[in-house]
C-alpha atoms as a PDB file:
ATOM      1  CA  UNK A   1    -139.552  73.966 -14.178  1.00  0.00           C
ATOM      2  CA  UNK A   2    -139.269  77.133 -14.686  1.00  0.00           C
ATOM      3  CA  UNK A   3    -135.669  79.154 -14.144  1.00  0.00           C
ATOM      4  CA  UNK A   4    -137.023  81.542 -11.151  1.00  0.00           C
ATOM      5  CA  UNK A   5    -138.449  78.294 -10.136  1.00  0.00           C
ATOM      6  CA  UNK A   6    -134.986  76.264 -10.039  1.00  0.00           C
ATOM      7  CA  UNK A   7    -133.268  79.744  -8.531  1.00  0.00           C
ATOM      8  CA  UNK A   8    -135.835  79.666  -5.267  1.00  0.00           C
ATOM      9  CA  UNK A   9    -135.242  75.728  -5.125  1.00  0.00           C
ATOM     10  CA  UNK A  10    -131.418  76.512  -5.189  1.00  0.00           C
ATOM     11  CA  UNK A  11    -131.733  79.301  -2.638  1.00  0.00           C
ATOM     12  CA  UNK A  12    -134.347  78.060  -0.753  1.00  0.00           C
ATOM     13  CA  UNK A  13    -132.397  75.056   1.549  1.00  0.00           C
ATOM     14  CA  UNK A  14    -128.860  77.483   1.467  1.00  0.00           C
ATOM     15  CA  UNK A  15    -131.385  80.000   3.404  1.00  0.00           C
ATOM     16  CA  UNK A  16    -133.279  78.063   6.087  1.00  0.00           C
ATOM     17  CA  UNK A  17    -129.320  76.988   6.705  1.00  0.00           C
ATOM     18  CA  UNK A  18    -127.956  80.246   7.353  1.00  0.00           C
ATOM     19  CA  UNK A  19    -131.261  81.545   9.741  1.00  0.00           C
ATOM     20  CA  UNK A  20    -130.762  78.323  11.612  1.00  0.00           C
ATOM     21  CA  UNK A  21    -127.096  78.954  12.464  1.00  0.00           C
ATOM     22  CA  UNK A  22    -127.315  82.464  12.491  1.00  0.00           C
ATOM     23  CA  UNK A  23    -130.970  82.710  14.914  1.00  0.00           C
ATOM     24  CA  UNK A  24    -129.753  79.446  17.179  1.00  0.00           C
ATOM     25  CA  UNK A  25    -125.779  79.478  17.451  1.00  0.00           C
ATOM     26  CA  UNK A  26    -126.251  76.206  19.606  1.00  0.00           C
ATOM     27  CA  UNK A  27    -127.937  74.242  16.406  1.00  0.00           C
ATOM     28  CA  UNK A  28    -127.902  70.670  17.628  1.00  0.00           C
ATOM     29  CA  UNK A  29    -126.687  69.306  14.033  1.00  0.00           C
ATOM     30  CA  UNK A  30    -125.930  71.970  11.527  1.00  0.00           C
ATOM     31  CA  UNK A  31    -124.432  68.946   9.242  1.00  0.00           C
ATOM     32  CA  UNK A  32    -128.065  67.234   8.862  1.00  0.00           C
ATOM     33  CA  UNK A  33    -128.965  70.736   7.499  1.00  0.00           C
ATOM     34  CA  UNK A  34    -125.959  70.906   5.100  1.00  0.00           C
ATOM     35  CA  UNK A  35    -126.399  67.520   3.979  1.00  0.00           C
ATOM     36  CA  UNK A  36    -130.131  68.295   3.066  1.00  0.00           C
ATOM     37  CA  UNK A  37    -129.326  71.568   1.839  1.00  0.00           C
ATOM     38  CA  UNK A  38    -126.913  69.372  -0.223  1.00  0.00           C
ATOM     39  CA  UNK A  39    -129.281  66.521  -1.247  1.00  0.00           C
ATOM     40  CA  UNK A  40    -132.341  69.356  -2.405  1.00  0.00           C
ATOM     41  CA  UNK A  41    -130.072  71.070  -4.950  1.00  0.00           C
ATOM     42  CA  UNK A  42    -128.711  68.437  -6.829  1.00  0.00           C
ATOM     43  CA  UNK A  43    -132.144  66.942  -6.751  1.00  0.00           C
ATOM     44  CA  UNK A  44    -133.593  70.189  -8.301  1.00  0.00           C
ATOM     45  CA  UNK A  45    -129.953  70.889 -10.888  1.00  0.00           C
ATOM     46  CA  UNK A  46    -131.110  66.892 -12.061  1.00  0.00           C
ATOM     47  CA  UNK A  47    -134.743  68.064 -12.584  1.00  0.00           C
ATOM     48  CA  UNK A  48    -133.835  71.320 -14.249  1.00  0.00           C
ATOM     49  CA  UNK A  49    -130.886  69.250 -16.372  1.00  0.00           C
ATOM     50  CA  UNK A  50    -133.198  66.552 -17.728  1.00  0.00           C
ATOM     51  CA  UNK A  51    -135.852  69.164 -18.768  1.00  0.00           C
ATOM     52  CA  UNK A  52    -133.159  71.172 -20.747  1.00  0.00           C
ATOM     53  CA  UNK A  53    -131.694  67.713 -22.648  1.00  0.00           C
ATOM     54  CA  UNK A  54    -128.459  68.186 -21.008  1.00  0.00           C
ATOM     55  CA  UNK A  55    -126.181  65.546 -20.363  1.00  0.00           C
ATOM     56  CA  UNK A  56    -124.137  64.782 -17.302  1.00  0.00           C
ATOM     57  CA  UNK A  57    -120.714  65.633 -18.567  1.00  0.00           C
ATOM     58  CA  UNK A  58    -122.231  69.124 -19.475  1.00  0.00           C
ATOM     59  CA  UNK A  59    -123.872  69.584 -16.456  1.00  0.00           C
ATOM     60  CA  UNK A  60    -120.666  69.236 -14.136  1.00  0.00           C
ATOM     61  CA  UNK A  61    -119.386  71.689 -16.657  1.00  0.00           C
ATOM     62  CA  UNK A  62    -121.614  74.054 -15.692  1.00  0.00           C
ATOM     63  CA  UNK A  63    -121.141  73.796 -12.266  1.00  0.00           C
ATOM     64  CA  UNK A  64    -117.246  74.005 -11.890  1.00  0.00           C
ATOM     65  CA  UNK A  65    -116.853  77.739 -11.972  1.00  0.00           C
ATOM     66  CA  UNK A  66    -114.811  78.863 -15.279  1.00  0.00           C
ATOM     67  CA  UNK A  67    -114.687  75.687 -17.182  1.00  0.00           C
ATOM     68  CA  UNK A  68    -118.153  75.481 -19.051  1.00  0.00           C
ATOM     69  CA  UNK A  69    -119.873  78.883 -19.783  1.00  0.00           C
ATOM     70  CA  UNK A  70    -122.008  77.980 -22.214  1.00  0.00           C
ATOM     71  CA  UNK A  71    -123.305  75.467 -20.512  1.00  0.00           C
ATOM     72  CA  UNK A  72    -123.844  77.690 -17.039  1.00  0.00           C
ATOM     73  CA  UNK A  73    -125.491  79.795 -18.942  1.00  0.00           C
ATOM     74  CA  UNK A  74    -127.736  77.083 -20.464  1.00  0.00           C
ATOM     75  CA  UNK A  75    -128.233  75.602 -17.540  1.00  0.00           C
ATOM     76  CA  UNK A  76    -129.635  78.544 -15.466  1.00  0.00           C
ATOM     77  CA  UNK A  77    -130.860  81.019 -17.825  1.00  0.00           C
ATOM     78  CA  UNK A  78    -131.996  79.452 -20.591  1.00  0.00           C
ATOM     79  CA  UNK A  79    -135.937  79.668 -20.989  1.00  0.00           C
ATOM     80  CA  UNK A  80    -137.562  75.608 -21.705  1.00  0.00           C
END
């Protein structure tokens, strides 16, 4: 997978969320949307994670904002 690839997968599900509470403001479960919106990115951060060779320890790293740079970096700008 490429890295714009893995950014429109991230973006993707966080988008159709926001249109669908923003457009309808009487969304019958906004949770089911969060939950999938949840589910799809750390289904494509696992994808983009085993492709790289990065462990799981270094992957939460990357994801807990000023604790692992290197491996944020790594993780979503590094070319495969």
């Amino acid at each position: 997978m490429k890295r714009y690839q893995f950014w429109f997968l991230i973006w993707l599900p966080w988008l159709a969320l926001m249109i669908t509470v923003l457009v309808r403001k009487d969304a019958p479960f906004p949770w089911v949307f969060a939950i999938n919106t949840l589910v799809l990115n750390l289904t494509a951060i696992n994808i983009r994670r085993r492709q790289l060779g990065m462990n799981l320890t270094s992957t939460i790293k990357a994801m807990i904002p000023g604790i692992g740079y290197h491996e944020w970096r790594k993780l979503y700008f590094a070319k495969p």
